[in-house]
PDB file of N, CA and C in Angstrom:
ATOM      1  N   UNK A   1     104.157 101.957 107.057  1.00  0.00           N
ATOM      2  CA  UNK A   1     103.448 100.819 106.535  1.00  0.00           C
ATOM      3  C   UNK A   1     104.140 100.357 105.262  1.00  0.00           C
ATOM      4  N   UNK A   2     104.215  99.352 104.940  1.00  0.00           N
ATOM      5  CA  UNK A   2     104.863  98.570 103.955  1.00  0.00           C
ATOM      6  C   UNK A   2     103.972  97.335 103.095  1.00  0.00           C
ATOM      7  N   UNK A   3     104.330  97.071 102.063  1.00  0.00           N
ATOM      8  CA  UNK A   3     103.546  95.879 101.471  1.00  0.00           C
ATOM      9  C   UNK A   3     104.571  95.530 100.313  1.00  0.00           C
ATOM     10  N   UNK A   4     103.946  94.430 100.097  1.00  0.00           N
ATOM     11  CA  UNK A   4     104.928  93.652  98.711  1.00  0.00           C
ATOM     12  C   UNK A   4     103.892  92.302  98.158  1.00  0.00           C
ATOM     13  N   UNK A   5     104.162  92.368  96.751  1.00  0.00           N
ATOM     14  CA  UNK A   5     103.747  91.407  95.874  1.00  0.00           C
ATOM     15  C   UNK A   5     104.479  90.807  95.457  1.00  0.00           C
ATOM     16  N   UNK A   6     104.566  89.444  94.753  1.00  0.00           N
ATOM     17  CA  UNK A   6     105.297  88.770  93.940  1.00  0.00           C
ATOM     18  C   UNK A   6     104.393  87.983  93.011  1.00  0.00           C
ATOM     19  N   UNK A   7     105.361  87.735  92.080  1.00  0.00           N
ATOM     20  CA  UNK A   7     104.562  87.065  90.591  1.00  0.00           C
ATOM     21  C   UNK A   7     105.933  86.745  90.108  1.00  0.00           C
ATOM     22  N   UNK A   8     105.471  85.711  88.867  1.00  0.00           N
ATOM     23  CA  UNK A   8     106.803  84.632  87.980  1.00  0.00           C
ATOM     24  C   UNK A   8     106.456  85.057  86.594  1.00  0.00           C
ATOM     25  N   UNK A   9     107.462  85.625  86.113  1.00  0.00           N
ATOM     26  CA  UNK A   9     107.276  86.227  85.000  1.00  0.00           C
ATOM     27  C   UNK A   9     106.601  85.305  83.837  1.00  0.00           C
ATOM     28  N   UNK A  10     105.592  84.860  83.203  1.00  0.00           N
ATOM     29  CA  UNK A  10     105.271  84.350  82.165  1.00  0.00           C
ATOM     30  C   UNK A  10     104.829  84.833  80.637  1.00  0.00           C
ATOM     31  N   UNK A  11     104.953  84.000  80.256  1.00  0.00           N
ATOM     32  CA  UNK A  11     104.354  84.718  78.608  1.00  0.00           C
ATOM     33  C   UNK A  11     103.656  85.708  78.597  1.00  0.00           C
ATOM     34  N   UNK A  12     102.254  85.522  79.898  1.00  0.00           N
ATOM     35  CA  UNK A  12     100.909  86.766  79.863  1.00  0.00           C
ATOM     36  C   UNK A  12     101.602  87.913  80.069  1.00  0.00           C
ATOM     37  N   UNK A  13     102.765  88.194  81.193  1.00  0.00           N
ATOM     38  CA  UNK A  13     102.863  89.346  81.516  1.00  0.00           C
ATOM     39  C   UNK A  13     104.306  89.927  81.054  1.00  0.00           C
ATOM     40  N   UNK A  14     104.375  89.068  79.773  1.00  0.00           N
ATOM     41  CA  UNK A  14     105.712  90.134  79.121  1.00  0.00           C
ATOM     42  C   UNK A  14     105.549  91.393  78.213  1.00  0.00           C
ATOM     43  N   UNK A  15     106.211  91.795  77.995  1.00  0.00           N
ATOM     44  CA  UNK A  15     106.035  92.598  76.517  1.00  0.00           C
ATOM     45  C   UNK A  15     105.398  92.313  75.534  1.00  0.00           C
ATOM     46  N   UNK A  16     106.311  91.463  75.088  1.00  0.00           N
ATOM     47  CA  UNK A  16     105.632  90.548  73.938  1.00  0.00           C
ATOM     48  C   UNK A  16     103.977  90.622  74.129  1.00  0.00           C
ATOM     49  N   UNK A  17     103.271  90.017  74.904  1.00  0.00           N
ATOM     50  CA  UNK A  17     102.183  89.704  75.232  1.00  0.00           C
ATOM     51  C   UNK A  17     100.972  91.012  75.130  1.00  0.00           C
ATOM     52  N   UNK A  18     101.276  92.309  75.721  1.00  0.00           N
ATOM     53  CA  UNK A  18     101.038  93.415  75.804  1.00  0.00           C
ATOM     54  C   UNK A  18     100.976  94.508  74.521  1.00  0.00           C
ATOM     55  N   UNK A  19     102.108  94.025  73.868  1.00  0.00           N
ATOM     56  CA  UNK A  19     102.194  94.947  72.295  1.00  0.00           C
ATOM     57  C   UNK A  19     102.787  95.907  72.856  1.00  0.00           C
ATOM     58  N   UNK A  20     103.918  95.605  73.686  1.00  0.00           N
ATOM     59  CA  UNK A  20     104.825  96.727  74.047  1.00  0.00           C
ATOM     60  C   UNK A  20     106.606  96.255  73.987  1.00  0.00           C
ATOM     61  N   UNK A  21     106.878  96.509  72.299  1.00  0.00           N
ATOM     62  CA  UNK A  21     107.854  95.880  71.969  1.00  0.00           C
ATOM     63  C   UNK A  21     108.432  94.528  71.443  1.00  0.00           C
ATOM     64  N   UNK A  22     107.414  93.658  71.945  1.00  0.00           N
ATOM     65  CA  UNK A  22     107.599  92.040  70.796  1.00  0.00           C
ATOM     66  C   UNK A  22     108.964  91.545  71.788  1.00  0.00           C
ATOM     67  N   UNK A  23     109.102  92.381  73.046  1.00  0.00           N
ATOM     68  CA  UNK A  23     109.999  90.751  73.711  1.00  0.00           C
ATOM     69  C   UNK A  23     109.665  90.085  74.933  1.00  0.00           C
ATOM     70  N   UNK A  24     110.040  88.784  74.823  1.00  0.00           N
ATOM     71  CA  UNK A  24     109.482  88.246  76.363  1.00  0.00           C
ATOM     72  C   UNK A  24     110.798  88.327  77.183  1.00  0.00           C
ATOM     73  N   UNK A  25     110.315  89.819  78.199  1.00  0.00           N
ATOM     74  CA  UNK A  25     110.699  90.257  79.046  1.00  0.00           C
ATOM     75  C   UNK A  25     109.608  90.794  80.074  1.00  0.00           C
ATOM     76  N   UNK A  26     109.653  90.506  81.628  1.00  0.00           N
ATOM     77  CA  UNK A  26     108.800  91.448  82.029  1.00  0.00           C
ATOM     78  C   UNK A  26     108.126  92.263  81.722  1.00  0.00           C
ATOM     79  N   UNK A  27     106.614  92.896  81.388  1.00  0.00           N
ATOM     80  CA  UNK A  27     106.513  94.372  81.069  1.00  0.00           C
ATOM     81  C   UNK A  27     106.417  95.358  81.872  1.00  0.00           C
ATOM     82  N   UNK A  28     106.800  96.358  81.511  1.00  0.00           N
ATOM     83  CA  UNK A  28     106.725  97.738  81.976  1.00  0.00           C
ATOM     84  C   UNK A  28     105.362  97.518  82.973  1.00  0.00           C
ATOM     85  N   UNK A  29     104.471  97.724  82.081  1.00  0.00           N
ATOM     86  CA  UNK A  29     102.625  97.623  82.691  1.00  0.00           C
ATOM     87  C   UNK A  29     102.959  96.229  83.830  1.00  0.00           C
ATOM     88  N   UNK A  30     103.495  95.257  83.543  1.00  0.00           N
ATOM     89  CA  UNK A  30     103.199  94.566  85.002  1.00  0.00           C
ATOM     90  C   UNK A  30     103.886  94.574  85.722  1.00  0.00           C
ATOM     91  N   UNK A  31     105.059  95.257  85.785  1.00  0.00           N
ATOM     92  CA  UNK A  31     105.665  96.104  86.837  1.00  0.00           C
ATOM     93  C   UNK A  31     105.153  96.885  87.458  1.00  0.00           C
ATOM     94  N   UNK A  32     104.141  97.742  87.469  1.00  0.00           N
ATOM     95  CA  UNK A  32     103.885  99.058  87.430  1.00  0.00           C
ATOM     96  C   UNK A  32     102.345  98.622  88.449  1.00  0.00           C
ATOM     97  N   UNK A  33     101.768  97.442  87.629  1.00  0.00           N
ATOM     98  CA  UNK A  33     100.806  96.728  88.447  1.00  0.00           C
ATOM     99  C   UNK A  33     101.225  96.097  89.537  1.00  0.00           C
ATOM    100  N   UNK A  34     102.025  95.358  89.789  1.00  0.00           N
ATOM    101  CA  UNK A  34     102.886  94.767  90.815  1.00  0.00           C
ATOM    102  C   UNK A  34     103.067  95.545  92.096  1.00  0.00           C
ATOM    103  N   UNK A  35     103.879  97.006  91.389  1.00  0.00           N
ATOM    104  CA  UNK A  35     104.003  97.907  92.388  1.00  0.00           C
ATOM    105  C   UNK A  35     102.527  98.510  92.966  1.00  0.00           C
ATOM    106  N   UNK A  36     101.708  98.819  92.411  1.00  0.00           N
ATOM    107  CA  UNK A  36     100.278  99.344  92.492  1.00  0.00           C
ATOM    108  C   UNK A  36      99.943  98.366  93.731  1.00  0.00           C
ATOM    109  N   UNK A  37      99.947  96.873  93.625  1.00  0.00           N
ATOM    110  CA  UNK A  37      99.546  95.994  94.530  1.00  0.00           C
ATOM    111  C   UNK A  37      99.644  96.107  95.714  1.00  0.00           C
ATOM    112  N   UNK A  38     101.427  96.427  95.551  1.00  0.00           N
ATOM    113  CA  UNK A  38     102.111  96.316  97.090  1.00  0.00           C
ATOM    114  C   UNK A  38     101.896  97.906  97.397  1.00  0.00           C
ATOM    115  N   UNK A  39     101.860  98.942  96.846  1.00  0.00           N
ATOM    116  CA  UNK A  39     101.222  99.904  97.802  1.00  0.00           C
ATOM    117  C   UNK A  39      99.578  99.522  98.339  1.00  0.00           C
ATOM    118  N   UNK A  40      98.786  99.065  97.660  1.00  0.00           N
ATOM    119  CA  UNK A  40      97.136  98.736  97.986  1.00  0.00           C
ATOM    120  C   UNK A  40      97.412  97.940  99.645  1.00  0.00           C
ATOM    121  N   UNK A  41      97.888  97.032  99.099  1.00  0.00           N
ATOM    122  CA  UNK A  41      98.313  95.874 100.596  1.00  0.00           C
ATOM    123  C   UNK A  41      98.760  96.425 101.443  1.00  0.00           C
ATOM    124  N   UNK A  42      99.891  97.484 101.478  1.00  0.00           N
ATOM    125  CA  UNK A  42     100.102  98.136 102.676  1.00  0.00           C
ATOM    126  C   UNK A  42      99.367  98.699 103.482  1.00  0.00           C
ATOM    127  N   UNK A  43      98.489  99.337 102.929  1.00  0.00           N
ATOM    128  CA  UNK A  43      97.169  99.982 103.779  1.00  0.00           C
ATOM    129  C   UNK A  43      95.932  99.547 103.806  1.00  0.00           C
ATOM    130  N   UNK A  44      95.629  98.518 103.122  1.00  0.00           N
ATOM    131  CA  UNK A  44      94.294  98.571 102.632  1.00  0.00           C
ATOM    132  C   UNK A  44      93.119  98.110 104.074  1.00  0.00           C
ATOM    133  N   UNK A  45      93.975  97.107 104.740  1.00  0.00           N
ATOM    134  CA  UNK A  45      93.646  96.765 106.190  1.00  0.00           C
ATOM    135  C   UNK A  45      93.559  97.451 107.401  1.00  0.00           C
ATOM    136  N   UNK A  46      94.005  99.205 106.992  1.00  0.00           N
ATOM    137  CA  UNK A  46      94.004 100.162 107.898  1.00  0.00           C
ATOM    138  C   UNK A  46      92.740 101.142 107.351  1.00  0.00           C
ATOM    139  N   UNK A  47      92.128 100.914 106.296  1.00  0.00           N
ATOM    140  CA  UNK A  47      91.295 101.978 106.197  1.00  0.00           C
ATOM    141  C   UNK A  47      89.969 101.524 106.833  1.00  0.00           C
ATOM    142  N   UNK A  48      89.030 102.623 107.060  1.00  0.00           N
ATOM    143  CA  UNK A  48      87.616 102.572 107.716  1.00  0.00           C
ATOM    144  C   UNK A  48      86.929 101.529 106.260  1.00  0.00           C
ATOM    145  N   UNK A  49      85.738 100.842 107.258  1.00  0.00           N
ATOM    146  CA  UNK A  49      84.562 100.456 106.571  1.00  0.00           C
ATOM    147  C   UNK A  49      84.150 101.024 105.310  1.00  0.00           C
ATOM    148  N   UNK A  50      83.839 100.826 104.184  1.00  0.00           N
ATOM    149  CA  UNK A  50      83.314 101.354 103.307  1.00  0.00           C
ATOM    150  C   UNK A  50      84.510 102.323 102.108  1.00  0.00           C
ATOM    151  N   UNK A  51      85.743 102.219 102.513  1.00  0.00           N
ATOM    152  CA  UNK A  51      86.683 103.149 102.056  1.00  0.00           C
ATOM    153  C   UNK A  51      87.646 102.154 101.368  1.00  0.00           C
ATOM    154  N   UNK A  52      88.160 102.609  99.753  1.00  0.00           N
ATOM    155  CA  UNK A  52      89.951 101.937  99.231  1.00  0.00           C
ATOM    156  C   UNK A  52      89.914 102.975  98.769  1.00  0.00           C
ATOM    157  N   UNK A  53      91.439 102.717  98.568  1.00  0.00           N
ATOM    158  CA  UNK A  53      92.347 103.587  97.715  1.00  0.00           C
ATOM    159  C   UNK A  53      92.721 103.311  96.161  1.00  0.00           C
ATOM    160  N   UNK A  54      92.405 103.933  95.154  1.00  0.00           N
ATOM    161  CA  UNK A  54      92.438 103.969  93.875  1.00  0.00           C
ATOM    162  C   UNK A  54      94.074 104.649  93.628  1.00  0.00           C
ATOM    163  N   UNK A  55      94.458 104.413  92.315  1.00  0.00           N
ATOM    164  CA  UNK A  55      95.740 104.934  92.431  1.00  0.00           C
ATOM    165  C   UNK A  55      95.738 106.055  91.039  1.00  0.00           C
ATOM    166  N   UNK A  56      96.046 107.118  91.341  1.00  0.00           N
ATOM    167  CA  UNK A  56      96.161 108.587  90.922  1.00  0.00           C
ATOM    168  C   UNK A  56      97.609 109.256  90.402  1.00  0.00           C
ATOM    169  N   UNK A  57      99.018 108.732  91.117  1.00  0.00           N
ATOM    170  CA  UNK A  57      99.850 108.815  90.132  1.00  0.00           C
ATOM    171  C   UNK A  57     100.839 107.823  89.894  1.00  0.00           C
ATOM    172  N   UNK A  58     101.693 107.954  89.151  1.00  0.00           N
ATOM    173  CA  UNK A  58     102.601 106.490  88.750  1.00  0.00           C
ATOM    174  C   UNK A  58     104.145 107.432  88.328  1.00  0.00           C
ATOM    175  N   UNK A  59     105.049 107.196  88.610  1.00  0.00           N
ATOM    176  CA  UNK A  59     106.380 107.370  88.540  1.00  0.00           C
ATOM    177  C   UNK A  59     107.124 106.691  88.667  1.00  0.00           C
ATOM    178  N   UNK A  60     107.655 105.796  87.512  1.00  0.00           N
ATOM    179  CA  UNK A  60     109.095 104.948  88.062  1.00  0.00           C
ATOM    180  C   UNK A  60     109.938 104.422  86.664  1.00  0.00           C
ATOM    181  N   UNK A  61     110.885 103.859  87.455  1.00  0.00           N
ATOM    182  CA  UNK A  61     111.922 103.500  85.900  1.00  0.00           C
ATOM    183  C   UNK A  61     111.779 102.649  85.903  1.00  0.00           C
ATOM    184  N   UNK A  62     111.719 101.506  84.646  1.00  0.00           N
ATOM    185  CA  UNK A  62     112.365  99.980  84.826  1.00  0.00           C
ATOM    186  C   UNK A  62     113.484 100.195  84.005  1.00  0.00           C
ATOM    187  N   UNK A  63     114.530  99.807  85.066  1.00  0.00           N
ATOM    188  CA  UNK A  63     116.120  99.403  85.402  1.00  0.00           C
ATOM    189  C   UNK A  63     116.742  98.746  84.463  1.00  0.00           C
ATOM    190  N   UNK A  64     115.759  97.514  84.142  1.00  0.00           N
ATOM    191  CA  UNK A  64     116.401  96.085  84.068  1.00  0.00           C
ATOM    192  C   UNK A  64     115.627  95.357  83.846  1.00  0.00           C
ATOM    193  N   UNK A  65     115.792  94.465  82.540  1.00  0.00           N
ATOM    194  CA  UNK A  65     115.020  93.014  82.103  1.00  0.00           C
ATOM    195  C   UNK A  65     114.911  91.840  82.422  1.00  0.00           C
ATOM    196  N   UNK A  66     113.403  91.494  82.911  1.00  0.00           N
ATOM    197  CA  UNK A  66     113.897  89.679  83.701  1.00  0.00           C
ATOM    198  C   UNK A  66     112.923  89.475  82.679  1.00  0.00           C
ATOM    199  N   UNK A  67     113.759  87.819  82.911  1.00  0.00           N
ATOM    200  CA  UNK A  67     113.000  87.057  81.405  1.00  0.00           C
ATOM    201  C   UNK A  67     112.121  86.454  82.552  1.00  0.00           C
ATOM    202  N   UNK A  68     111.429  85.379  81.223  1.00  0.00           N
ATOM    203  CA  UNK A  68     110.706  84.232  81.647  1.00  0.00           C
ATOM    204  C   UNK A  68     111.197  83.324  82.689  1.00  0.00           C
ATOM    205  N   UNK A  69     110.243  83.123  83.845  1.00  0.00           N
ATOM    206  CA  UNK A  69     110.849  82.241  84.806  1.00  0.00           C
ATOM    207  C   UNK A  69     110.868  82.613  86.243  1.00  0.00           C
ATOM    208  N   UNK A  70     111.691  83.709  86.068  1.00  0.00           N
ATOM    209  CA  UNK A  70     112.178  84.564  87.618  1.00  0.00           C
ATOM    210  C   UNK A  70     110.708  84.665  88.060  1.00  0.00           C
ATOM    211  N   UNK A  71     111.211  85.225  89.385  1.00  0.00           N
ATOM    212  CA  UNK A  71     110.142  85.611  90.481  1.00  0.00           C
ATOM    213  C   UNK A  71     110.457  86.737  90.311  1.00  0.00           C
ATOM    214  N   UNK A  72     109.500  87.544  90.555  1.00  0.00           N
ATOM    215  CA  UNK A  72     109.753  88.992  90.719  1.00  0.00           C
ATOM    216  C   UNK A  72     109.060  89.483  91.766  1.00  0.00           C
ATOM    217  N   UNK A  73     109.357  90.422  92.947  1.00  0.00           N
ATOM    218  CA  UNK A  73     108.468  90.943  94.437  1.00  0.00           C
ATOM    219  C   UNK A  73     109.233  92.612  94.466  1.00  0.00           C
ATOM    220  N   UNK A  74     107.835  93.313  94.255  1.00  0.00           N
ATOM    221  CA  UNK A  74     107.528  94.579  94.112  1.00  0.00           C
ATOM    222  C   UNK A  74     107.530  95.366  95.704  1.00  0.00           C
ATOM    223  N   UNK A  75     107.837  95.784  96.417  1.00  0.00           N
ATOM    224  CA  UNK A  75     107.575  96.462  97.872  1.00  0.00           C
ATOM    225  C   UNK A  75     107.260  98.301  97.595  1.00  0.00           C
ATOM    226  N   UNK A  76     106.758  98.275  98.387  1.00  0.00           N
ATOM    227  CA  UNK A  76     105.996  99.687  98.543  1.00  0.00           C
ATOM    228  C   UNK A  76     105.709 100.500 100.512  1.00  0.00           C
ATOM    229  N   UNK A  77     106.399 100.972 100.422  1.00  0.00           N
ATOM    230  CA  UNK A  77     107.043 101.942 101.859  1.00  0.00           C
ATOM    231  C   UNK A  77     106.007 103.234 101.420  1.00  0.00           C
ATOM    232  N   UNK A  78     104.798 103.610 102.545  1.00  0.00           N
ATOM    233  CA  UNK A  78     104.099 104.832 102.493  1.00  0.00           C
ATOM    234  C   UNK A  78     104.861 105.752 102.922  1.00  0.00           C
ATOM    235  N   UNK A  79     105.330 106.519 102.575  1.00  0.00           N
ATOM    236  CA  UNK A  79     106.064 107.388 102.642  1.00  0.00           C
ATOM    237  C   UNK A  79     105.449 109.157 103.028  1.00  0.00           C
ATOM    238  N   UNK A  80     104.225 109.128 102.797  1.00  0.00           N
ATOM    239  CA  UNK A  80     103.626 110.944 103.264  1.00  0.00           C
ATOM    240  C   UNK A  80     102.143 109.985 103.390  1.00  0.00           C
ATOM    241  N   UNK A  81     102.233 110.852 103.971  1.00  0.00           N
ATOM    242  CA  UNK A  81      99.986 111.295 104.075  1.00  0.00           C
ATOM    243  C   UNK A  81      99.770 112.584 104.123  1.00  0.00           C
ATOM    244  N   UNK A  82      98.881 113.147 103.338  1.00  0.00           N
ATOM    245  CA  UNK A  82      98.493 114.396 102.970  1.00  0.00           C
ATOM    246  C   UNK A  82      96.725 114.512 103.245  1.00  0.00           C
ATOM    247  N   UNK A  83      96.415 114.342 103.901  1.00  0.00           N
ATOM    248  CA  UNK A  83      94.763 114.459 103.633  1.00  0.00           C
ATOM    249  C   UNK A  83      94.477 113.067 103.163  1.00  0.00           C
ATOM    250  N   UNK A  84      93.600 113.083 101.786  1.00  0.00           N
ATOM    251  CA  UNK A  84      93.915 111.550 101.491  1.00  0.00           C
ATOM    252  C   UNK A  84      94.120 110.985 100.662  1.00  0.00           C
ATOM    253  N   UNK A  85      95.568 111.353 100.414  1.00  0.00           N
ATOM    254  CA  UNK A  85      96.315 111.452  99.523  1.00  0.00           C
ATOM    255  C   UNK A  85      97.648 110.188  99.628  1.00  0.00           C
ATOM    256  N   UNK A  86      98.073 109.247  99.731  1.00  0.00           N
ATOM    257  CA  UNK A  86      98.959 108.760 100.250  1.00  0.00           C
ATOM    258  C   UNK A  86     100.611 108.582  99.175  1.00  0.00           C
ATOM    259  N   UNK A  87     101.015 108.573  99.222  1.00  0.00           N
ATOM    260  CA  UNK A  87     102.504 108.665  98.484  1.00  0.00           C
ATOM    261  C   UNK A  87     103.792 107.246  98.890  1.00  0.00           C
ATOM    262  N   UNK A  88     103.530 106.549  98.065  1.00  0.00           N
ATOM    263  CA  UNK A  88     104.151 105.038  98.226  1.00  0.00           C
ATOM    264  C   UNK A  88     105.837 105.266  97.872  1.00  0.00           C
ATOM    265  N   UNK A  89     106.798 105.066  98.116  1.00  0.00           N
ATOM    266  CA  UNK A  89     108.425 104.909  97.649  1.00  0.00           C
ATOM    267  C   UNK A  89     108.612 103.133  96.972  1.00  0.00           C
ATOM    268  N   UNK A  90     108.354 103.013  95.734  1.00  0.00           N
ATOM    269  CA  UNK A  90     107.812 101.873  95.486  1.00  0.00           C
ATOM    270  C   UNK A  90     109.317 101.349  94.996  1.00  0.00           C
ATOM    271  N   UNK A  91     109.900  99.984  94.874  1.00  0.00           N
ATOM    272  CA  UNK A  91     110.749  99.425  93.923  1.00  0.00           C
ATOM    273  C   UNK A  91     110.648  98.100  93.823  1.00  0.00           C
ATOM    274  N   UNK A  92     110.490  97.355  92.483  1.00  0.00           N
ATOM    275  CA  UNK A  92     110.770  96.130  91.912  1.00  0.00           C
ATOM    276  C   UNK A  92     112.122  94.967  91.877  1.00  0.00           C
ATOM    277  N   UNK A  93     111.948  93.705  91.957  1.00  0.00           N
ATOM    278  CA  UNK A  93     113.383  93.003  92.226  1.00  0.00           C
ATOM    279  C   UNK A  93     112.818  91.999  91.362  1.00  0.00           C
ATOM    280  N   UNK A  94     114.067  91.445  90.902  1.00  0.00           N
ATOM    281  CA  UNK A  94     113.927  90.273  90.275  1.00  0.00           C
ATOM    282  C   UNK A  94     114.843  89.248  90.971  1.00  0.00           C
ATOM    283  N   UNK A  95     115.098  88.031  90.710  1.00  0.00           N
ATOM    284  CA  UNK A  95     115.823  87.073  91.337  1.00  0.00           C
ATOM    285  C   UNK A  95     117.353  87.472  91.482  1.00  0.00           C
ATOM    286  N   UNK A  96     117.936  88.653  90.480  1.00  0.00           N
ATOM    287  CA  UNK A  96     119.320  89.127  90.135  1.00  0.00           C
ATOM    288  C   UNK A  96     119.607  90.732  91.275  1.00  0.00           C
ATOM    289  N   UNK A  97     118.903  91.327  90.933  1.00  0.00           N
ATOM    290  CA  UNK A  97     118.964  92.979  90.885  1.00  0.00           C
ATOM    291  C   UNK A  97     117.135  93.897  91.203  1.00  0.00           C
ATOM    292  N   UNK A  98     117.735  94.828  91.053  1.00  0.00           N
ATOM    293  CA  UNK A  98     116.683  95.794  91.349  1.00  0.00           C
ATOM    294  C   UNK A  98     116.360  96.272  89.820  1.00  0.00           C
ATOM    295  N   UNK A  99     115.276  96.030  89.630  1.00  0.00           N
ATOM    296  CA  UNK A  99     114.490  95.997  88.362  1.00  0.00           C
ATOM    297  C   UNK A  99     113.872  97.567  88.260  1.00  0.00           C
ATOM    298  N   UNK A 100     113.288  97.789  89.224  1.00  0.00           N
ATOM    299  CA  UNK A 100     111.999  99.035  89.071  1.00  0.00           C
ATOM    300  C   UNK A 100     112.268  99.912  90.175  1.00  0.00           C
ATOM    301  N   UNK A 101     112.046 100.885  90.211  1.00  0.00           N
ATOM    302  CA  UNK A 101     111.967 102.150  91.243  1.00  0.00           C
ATOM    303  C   UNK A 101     111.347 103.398  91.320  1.00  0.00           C
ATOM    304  N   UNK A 102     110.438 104.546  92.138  1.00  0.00           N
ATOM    305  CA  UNK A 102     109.600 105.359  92.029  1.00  0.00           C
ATOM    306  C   UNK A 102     108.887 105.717  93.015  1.00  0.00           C
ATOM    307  N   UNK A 103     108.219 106.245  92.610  1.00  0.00           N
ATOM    308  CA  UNK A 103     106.697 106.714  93.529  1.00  0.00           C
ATOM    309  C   UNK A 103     105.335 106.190  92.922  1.00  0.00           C
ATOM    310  N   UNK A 104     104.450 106.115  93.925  1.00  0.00           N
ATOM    311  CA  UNK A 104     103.543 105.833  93.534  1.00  0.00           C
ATOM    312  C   UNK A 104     102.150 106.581  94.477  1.00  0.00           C
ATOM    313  N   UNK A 105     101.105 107.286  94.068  1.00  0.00           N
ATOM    314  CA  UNK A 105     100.453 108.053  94.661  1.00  0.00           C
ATOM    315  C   UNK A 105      98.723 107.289  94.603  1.00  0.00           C
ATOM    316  N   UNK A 106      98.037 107.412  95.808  1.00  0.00           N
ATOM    317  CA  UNK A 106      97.164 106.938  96.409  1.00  0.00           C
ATOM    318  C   UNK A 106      96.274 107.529  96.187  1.00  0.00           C
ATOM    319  N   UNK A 107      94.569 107.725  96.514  1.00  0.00           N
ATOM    320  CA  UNK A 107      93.673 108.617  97.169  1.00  0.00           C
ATOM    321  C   UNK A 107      93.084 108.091  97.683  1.00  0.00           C
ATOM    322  N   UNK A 108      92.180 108.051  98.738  1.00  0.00           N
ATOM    323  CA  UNK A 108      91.828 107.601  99.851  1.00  0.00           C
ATOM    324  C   UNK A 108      90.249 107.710  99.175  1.00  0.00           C
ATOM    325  N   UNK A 109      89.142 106.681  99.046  1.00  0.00           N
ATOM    326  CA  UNK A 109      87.838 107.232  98.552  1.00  0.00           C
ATOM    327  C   UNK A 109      86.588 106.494  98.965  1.00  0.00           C
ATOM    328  N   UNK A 110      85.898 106.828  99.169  1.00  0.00           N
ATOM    329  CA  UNK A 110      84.509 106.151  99.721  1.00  0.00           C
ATOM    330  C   UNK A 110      84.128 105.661  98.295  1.00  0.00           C
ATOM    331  N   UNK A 111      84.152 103.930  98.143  1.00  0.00           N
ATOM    332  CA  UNK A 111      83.758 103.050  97.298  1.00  0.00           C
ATOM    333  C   UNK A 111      82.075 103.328  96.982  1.00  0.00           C
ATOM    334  N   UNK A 112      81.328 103.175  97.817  1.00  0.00           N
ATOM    335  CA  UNK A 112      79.985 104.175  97.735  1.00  0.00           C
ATOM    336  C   UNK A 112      80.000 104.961  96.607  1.00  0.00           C
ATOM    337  N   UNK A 113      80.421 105.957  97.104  1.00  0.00           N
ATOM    338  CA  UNK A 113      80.569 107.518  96.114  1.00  0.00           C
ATOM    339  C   UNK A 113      80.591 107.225  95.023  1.00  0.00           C
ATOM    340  N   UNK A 114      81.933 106.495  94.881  1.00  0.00           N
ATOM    341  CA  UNK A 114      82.698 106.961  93.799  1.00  0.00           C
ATOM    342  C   UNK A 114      82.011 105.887  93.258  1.00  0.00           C
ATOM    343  N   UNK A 115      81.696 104.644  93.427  1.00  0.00           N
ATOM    344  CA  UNK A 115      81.076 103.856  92.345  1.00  0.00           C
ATOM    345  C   UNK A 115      79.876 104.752  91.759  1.00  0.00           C
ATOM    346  N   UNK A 116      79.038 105.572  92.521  1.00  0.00           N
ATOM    347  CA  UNK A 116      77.978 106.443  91.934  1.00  0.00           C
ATOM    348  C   UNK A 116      78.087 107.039  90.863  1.00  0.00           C
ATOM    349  N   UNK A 117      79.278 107.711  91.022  1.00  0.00           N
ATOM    350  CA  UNK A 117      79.538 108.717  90.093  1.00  0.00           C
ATOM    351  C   UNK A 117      80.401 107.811  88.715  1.00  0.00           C
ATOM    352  N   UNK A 118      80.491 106.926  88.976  1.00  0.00           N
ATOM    353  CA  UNK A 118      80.509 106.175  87.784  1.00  0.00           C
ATOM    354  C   UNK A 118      79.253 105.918  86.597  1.00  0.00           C
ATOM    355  N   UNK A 119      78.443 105.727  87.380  1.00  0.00           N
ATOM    356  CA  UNK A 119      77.143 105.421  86.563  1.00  0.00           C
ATOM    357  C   UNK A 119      75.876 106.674  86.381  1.00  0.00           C
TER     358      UNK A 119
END
C-alpha cells in the first residue's frame, strides 16, 4: 500500500514561521506532517468501521532546503505489519531532489476507546 501528499511551500509552513531557526525554508515539522499524511492515506480506506491509525514513531532526515514556492509530495510505502502496528518507508521531494527520508510507525486503534481514555 502506498500514499502521497503534496503542499507549496509558504510562509505558514517554513521555519521561520514555526520558531525553528528564522528561515523561510520548508520546515522540518511540515515535512514530517506531510509524511505522517501520506502514510494515514495509504491505509486509512482499508481499515474496519470504527478504527484509524495514530502515529507512534517518527524517523527521518531532511536532506535538503526548498524555499518558498515549490511543490513539495511526501510518499509513504507500508512496509511491515506487526499486529497493529504498521511501519511506513516514508520520503519527501521537492520540485529539484529528494528532500526527506525515513520511517514512519503507525498503530492501528479503535477511535471509540481511545477517545475515552482521553477524557
Amino acid at each position: 500500500m502506498t500514499g502521497e501528499a503534496t503542499t507549496v511551500v509558504v510562509h505558514e509552513n517554513t521555519a521561520a514561521s514555526v520558531g525553528a531557526g528564522g528561515v523561510e525554508v520548508f520546515g522540518t515539522p511540515m515535512m514530517i506532517g506531510l509524511m505522517e499524511m501520506a502514510s494515514w492515506l495509504a491505509v486509512d480506506k482499508h481499515l474496519d468501521e470504527g478504527y484509524v491509525s495514530v502515529g507512534v514513531l517518527v524517523n527521518v532526515r531532511h536532506l535538503a532546503a526548498t524555499p518558498i514556492g515549490q511543490r513539495v509530495r511526501a510518499t509513504a510505502r507500508l512496509a511491515e505489519i506487526d499486529g497493529r502496528r504498521l511501519v511506513f518507508e516514508v520520503e519527501a521531494y521537492d520540485e529539484r531532489q529528494k528532500i526527506g527520508e525515513g520511517i514512519h510507525e503507525r498503530a492501528i486503534v479503535n477511535l471509540e476507546r481511545f477517545m475515552q481514555r482521553l477524557g
